[in-house]
Protein backbone atom coordinates (compact mmCIF):
# COMPACT_ATOMS: atom_id res chain seq x y z
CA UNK A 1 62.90 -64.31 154.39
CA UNK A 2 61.88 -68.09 153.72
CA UNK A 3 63.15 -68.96 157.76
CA UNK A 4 61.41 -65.92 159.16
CA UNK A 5 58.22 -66.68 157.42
CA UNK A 6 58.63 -70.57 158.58
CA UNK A 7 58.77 -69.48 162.14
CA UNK A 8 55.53 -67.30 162.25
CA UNK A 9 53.52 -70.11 160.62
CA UNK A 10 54.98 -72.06 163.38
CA UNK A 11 54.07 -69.49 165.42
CA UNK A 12 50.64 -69.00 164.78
CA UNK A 13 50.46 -72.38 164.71
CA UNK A 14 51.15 -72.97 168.62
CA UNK A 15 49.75 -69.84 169.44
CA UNK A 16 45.92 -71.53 168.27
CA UNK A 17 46.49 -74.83 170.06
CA UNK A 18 47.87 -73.04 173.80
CA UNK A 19 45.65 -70.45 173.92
CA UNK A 20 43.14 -70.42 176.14
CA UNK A 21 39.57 -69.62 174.66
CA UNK A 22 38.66 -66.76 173.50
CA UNK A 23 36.08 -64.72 175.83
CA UNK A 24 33.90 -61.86 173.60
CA UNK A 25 35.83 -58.38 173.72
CA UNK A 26 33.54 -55.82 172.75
CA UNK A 27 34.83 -53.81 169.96
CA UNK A 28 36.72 -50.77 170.32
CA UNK A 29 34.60 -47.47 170.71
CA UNK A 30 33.89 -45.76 167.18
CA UNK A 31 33.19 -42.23 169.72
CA UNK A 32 35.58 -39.34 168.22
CA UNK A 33 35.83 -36.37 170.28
CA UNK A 34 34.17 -33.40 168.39
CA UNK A 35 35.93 -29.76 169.87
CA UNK A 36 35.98 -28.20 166.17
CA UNK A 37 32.91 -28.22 163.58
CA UNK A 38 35.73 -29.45 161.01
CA UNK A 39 35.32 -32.72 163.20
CA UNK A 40 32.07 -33.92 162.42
CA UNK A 41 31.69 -36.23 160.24
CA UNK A 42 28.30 -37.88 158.71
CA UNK A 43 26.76 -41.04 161.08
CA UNK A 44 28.29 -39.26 164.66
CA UNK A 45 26.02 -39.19 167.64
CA UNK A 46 24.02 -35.72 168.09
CA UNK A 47 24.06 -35.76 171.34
CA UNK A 48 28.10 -36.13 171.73
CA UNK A 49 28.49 -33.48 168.55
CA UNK A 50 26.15 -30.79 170.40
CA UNK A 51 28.27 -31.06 173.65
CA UNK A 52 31.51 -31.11 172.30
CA UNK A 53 30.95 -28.44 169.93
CA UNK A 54 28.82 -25.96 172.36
CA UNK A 55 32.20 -25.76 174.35
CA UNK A 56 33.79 -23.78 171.65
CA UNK A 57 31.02 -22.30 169.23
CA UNK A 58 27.50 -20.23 169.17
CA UNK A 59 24.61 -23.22 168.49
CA UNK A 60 21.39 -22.07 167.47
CA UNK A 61 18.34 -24.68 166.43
CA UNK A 62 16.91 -23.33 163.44
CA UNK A 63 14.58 -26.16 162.44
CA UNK A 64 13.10 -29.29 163.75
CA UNK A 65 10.31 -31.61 162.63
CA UNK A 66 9.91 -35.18 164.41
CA UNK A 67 7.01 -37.69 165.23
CA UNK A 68 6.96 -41.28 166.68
CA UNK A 69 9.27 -42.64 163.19
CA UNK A 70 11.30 -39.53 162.52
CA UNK A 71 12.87 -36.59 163.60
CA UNK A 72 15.28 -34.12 162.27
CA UNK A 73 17.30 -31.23 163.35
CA UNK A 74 19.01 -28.47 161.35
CA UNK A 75 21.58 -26.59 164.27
CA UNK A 76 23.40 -23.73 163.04
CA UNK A 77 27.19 -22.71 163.84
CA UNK A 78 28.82 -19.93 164.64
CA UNK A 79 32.12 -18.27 165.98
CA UNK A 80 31.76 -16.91 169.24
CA UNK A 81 31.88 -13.18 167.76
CA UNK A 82 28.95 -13.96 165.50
CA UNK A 83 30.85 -15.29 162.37
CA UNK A 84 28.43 -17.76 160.53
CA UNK A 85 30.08 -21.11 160.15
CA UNK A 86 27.70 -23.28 158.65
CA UNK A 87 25.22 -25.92 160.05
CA UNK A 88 24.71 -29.42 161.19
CA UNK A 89 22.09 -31.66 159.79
CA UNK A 90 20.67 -34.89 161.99
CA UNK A 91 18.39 -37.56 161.42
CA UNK A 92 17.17 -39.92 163.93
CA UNK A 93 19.68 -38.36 166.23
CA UNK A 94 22.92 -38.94 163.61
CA UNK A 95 24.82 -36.69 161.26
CA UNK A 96 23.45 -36.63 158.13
CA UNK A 97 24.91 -33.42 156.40
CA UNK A 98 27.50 -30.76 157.70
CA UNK A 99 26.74 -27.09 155.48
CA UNK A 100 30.30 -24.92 155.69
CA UNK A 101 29.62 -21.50 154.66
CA UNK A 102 32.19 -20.27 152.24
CA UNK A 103 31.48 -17.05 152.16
CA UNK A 104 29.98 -14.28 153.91
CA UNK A 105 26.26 -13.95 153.09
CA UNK A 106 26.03 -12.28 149.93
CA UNK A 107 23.75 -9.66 148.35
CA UNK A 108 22.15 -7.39 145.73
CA UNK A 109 23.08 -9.10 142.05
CA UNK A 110 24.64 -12.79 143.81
CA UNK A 111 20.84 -12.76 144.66
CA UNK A 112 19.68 -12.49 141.32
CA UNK A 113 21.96 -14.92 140.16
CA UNK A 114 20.95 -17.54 142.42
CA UNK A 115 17.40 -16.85 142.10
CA UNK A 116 18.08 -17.37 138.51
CA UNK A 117 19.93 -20.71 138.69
CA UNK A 118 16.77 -22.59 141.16
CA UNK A 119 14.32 -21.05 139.27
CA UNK A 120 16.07 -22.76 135.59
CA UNK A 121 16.35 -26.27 137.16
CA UNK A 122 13.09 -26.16 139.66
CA UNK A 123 10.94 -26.09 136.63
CA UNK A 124 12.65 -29.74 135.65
CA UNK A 125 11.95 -31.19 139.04
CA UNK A 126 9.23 -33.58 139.94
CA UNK A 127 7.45 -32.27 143.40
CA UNK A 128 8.41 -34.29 146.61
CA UNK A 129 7.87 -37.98 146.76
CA UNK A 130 7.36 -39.28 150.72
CA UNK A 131 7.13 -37.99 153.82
CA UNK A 132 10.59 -36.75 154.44
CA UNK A 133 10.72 -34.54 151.19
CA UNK A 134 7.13 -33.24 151.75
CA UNK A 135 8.19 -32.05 155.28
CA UNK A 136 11.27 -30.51 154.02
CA UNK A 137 9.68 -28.90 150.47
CA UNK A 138 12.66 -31.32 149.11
CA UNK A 139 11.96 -32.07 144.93
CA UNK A 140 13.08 -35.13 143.67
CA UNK A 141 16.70 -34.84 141.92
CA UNK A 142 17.22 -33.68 138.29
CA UNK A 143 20.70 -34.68 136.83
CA UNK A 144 22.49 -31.56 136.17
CA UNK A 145 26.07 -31.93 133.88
CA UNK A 146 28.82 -29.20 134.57
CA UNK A 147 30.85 -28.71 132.03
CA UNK A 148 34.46 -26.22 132.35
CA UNK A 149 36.04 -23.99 130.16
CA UNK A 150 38.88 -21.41 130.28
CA UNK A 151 40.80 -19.59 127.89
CA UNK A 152 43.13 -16.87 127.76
CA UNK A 153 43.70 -14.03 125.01
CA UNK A 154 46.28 -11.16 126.08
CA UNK A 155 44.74 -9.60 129.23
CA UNK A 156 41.83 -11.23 129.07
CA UNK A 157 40.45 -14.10 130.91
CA UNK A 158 37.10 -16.20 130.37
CA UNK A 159 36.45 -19.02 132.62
CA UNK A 160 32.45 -20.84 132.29
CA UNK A 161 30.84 -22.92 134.01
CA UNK A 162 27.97 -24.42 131.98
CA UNK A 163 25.06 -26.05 134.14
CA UNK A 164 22.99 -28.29 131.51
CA UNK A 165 19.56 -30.10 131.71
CA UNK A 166 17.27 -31.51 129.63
CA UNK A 167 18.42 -29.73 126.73
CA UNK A 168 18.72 -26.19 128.20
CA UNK A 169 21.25 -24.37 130.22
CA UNK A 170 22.88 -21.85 132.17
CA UNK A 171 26.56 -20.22 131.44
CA UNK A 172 28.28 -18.63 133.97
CA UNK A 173 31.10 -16.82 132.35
CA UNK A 174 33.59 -14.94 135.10
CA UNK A 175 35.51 -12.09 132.29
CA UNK A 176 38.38 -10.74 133.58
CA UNK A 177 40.06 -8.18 131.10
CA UNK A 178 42.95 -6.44 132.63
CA UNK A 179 44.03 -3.57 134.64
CA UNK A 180 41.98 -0.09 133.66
CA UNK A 181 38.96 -2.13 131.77
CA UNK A 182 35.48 -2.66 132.83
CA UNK A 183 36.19 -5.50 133.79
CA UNK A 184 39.34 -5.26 134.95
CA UNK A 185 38.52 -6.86 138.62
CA UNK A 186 36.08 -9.34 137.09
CA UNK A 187 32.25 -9.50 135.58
CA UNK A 188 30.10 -11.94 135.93
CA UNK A 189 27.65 -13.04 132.65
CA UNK A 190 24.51 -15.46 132.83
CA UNK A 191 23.06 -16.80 129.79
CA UNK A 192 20.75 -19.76 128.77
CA UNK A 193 21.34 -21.90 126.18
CA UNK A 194 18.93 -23.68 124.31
CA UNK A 195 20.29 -27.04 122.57
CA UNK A 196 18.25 -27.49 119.81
């Protein structure tokens, strides 16, 4: 070990005093090729993402908002038979957010539930601060903790997710009791707790 690394400091040695100089050599190209929407990755080129994604996928803009300082995009995604992948968010012509749907647009009480849960942490927002937010109706952040729970007893099944604020929150219990109960398959329970 103690010869071999003799000879490379030898060899590095020689190698700095014969070579020539050095000319500039432009670095290598950071350009990945995008042909799935699981390739893009925040800070890539909208230009190159659009093109390399419209060969396999449905793009639709579905918002836009520039001026001489800014612009953004939002492009949605889709499966050439319609299935809703998710979107692609640019600013200033780069990647700023990819959105991958999880599930298939849900209705009736999901609504309710979701309704619920921005309605319970709007009310602790402050309203937008500069132009960017104002554009995009985006609040300033609240600091939400998530706490997780799950226990088991026979059957039964209790798993909560508990979403807290500024002293109040929102529990998410998923109840899953066993075969031939009401909730057999699985309820969902939302309740807010007060910390006082």
């Amino acid at each position: 070990m103690r010869h071999m690394l003799t000879n490379m400091v030898w060899f590095l040695a020689l190698a700095s005093v014969a070579a020539p100089p050095r000319q500039a050599i432009a670095p290598p190209s950071t350009a990945q090729s995008v042909s799935s929407f699981h390739d893009v990755t925040i800070g890539m080129d909208r230009d190159r993402v659009l093109a390399g994604l419209a060969g396999r996928y449905k793009l639709a803009k579905e918002d836009a908002h520039s001026d001489a300082e800014w612009s953004f995009e939002v492009w949605g995604v889709s499966e050439q038979n319609g299935k809703d992948l998710g979107k692609v968010l640019f600013e200033n012509g780069k990647v700023v957010q990819v959105r991958e749907n999880l599930t298939k647009p849900l209705e009736g009480d999901a609504v309710s539930l979701a309704r619920t849960l921005f309605a319970e942490f709007y009310s602790k927002t402050a309203p937008p601060q500069g132009k960017v937010n104002e554009i995009l109706g985006r609040r300033e952040p609240v600091v939400v903790t998530l706490t997780l729970d799950e226990s088991h007893h026979g059957d039964s099944e209790s798993q909560n997710l508990l979403l807290e604020s500024g002293g109040t929150g929102l529990n998410i219990e998923i109840l899953t009791t066993g075969p031939g109960t009401a909730c057999g398959s699985g309820c969902v329970f939302l309740e807010r707790r007060v910390n006082r």
